[in-house]
Protein backbone atom coordinates (compact mmCIF):
# COMPACT_ATOMS: atom_id res chain seq x y z
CA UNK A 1 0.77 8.79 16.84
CA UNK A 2 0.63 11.86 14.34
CA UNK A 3 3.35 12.96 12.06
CA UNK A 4 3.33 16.84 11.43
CA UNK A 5 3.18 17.81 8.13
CA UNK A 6 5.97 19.99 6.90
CA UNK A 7 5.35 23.73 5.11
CA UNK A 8 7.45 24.98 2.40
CA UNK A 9 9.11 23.64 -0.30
CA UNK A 10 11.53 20.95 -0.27
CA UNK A 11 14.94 22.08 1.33
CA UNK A 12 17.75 19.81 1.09
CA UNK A 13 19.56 20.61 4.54
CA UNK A 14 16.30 20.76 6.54
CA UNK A 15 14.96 17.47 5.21
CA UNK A 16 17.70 14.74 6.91
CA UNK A 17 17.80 17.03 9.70
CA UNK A 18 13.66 16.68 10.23
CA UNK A 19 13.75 12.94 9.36
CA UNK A 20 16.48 12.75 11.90
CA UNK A 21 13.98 14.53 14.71
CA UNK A 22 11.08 12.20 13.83
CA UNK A 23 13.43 9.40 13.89
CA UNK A 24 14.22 10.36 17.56
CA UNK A 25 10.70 10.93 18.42
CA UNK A 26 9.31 7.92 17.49
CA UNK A 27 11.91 6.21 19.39
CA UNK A 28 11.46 7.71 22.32
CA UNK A 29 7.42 6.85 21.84
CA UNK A 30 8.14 3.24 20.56
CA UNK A 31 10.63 2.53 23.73
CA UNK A 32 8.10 4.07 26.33
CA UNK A 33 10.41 6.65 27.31
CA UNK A 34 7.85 8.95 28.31
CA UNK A 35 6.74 6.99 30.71
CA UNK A 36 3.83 5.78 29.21
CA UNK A 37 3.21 2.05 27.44
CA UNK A 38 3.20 2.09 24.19
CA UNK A 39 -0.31 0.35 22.83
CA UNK A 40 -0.01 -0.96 19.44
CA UNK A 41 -1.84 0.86 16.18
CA UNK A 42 -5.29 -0.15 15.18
CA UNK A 43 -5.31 -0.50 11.59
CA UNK A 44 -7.64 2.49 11.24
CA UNK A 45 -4.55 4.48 12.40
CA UNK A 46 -1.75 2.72 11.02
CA UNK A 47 -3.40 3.43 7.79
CA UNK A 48 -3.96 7.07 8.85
CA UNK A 49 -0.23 7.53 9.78
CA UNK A 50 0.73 6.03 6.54
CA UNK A 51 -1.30 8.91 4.50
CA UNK A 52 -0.04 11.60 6.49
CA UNK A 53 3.42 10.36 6.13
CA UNK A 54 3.48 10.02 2.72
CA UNK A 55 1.62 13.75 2.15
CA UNK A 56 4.60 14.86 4.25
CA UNK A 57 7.23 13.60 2.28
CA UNK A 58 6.06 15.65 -0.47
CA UNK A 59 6.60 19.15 1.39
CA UNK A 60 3.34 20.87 0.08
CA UNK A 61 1.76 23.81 1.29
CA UNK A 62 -2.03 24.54 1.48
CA UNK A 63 -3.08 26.13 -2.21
CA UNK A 64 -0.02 23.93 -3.42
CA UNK A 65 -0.96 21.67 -6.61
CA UNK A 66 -0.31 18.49 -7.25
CA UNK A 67 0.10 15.03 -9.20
CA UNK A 68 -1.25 11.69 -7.72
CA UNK A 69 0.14 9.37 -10.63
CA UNK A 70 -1.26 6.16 -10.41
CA UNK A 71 -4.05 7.18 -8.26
CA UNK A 72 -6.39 3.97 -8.02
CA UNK A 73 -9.57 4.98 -6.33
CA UNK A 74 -8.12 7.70 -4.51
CA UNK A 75 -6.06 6.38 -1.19
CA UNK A 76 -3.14 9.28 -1.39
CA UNK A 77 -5.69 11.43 -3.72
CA UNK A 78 -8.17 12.06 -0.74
CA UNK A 79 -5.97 13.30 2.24
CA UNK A 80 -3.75 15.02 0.07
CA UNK A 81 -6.89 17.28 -1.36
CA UNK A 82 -7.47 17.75 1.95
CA UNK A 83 -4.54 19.07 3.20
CA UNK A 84 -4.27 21.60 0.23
CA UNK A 85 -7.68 22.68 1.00
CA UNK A 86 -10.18 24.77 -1.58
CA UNK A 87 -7.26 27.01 -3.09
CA UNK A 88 -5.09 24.25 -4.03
CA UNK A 89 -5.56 21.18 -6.58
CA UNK A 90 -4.52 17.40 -7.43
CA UNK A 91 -4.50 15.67 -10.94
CA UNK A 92 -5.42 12.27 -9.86
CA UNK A 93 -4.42 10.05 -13.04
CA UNK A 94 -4.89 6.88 -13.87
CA UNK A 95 -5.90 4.58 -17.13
CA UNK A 96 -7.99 2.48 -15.02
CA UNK A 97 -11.38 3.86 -15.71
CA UNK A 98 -13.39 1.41 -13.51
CA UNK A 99 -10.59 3.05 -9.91
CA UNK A 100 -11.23 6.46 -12.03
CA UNK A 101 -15.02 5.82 -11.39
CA UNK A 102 -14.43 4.92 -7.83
CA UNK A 103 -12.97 7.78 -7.30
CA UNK A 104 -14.82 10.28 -8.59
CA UNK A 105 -17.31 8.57 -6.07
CA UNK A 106 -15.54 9.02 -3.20
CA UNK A 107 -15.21 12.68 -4.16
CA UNK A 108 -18.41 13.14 -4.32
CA UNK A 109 -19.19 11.48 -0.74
CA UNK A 110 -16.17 13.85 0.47
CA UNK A 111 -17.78 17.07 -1.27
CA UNK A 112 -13.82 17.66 -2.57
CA UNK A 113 -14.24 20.38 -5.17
CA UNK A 114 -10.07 20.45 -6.02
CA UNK A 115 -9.56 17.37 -7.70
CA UNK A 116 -9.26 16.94 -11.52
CA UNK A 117 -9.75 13.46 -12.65
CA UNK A 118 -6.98 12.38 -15.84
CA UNK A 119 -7.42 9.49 -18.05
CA UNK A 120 -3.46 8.98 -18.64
CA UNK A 121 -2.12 6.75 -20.66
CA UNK A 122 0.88 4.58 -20.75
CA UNK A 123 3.34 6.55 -21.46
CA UNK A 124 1.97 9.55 -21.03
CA UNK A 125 0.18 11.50 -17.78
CA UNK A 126 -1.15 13.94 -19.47
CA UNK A 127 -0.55 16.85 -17.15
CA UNK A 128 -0.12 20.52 -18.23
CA UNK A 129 3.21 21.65 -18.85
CA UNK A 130 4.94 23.29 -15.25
CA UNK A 131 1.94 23.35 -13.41
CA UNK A 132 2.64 20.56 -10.75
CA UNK A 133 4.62 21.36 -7.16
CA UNK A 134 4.93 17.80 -6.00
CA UNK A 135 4.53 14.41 -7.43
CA UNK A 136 3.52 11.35 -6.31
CA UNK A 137 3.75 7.79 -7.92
CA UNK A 138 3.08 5.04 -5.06
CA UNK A 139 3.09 1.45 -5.56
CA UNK A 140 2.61 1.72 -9.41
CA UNK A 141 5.92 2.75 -10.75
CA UNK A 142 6.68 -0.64 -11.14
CA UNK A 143 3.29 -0.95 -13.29
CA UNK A 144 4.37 1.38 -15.76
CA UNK A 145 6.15 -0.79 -18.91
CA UNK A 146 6.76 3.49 -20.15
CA UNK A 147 8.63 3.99 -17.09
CA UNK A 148 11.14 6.39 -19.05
CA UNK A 149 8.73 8.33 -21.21
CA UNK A 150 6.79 8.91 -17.83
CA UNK A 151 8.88 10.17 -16.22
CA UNK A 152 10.10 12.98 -18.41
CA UNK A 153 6.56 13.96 -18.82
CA UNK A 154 6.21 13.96 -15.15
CA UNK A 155 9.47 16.62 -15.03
CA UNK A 156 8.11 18.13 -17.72
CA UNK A 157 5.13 18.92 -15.47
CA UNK A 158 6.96 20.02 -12.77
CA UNK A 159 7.45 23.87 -12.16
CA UNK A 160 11.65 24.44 -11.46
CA UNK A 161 12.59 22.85 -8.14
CA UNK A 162 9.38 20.17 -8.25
CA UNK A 163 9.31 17.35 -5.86
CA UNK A 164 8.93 14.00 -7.40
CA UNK A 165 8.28 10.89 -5.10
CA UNK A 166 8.22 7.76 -5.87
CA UNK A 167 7.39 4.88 -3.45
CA UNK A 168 7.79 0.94 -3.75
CA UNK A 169 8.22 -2.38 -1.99
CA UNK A 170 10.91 -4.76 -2.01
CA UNK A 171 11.45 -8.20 -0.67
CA UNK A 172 14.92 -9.22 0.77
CA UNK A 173 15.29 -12.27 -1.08
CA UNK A 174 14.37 -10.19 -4.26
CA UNK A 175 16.51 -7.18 -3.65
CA UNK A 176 19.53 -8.31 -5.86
CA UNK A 177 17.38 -10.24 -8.84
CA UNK A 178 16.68 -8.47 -12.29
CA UNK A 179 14.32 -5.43 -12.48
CA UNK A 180 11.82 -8.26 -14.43
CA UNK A 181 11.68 -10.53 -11.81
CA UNK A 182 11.23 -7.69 -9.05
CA UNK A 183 8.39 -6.57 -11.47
CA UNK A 184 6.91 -9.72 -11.70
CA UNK A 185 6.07 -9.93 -8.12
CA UNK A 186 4.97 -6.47 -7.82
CA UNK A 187 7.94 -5.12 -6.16
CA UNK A 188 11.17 -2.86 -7.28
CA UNK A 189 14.33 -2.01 -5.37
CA UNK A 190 15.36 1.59 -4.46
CA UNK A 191 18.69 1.53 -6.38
CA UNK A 192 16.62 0.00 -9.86
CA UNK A 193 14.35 3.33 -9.90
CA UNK A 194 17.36 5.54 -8.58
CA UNK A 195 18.89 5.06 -11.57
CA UNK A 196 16.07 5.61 -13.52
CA UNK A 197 14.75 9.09 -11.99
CA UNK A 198 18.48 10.53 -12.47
CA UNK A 199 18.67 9.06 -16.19
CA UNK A 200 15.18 11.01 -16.25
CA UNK A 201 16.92 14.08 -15.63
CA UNK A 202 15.70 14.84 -11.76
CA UNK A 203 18.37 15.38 -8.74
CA UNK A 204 18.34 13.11 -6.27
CA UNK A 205 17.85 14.35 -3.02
CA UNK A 206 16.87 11.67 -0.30
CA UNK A 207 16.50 8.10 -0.35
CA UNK A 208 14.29 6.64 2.64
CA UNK A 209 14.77 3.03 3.15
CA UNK A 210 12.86 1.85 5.11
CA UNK A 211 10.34 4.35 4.80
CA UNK A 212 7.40 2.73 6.28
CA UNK A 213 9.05 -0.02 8.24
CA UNK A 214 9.90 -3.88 7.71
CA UNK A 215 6.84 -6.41 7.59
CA UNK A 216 7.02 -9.90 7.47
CA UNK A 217 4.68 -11.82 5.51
CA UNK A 218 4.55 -14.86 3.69
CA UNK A 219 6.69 -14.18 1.10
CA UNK A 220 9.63 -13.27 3.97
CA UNK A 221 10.41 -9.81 5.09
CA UNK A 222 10.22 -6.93 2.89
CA UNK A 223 10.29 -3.12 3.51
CA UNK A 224 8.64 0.24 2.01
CA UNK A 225 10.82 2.73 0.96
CA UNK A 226 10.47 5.80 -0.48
CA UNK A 227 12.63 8.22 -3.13
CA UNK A 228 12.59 12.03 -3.20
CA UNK A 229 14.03 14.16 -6.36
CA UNK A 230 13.38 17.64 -7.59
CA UNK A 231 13.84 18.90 -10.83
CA UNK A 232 16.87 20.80 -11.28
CA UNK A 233 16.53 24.81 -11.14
CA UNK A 234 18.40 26.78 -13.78
């Protein structure tokens, strides 16, 4: 299963209404209505679904730049260089410098020429001023103890009408608990960082949850979701 990736920038009538098609598609896939059985996802491609999802969410275009925040060794980093191809460019930042190592690795293995690799630190990203189309901060929002300051360097960053995503886990039995026991298990609740990104200054403009489905594990079930905001225009 592929998810197409969207061109343009982020439209706020276009976006439930494409959501709304995929939602139907994969139905129709996931029930066998095409008359076909539907054979479960090797983890190769559930991982490679996950990517692509994610890079769509953002609504870049090839020759696009942007922000992995919170990049690790490069697992969003890599397919979104990719997909912006030669003319456009990602700040991967991080303050780990042992993932920031990694990852200039795997750039080097990939021959990816558009990638420029930021020390950050806490509170800061250290990203030029309104150079940035789309941001991404996945699974480490809840890692940063500067979550404020962050983000209004982040928007900061942004050019007018930036997409900012952030995406996070939450259990069920956690959802309704204090953002410092969410944290302590890794984990944060959409309405927690809603808050936060419109205190920040950023409109709000979807809030996908589930994003990437409900899993069950041995802490209970618990779901991905994901939230998109742009900064405001003039």
């Amino acid at each position: 299963m592929s998810f197409p990736v969207l061109s343009g920038r982020l439209d706020s009538e276009r976006l439930p209404q494409t959501l709304v098609r995929s939602a139907i598609l994969l139905l129709l896939i996931t029930s066998g209505a095409f008359g076909q059985p539907t054979q479960p996802l090797s983890e190769a491609d559930r991982v490679a679904d996950m990517k692509q999802r994610v890079v769509q969410v953002l609504h870049l275009r090839a020759g696009d730049t942007a922000a992995d925040v919170g990049c690790g060794d490069g697992f969003y980093t890599i397919p979104l260089a990719r997909f912006l191809g030669p003319t456009g460019k990602v700040f991967a930042v991080d303050i780990n410098e042992s993932e920031l190592f990694k990852l200039k690795q795997h750039l080097d293995e990939e021959g990816l020429k558009n990638v420029e690799v930021i020390k950050g630190a806490e509170d800061a990203p250290k990203l030029p001023a309104e150079r940035v189309d789309a941001a991404l901060i996945a699974n480490t929002y809840h890692e940063m103890p500067a979550h404020e300051a962050m983000l209004h360097h982040i928007r900061d960053a942004l050019k007018q009408g930036g997409v900012i995503v952030v995406m996070e886990r939450i259990s069920d039995k956690r959802e309704k608990e204090s953002r410092d026991e969410q944290i302590k298990h890794h984990e944060l609740a959409p309405q927690v960082v809603k808050q936060e990104v419109a205190a920040a200054g950023f409109e709000i403009m979807e809030v996908l949850d589930p994003f990437l489905g409900r899993v069950t594990d041995d802490d209970g079930k618990s779901r991905w979701w994901a939230l998109v905001a742009r900064k405001p225009t003039p």
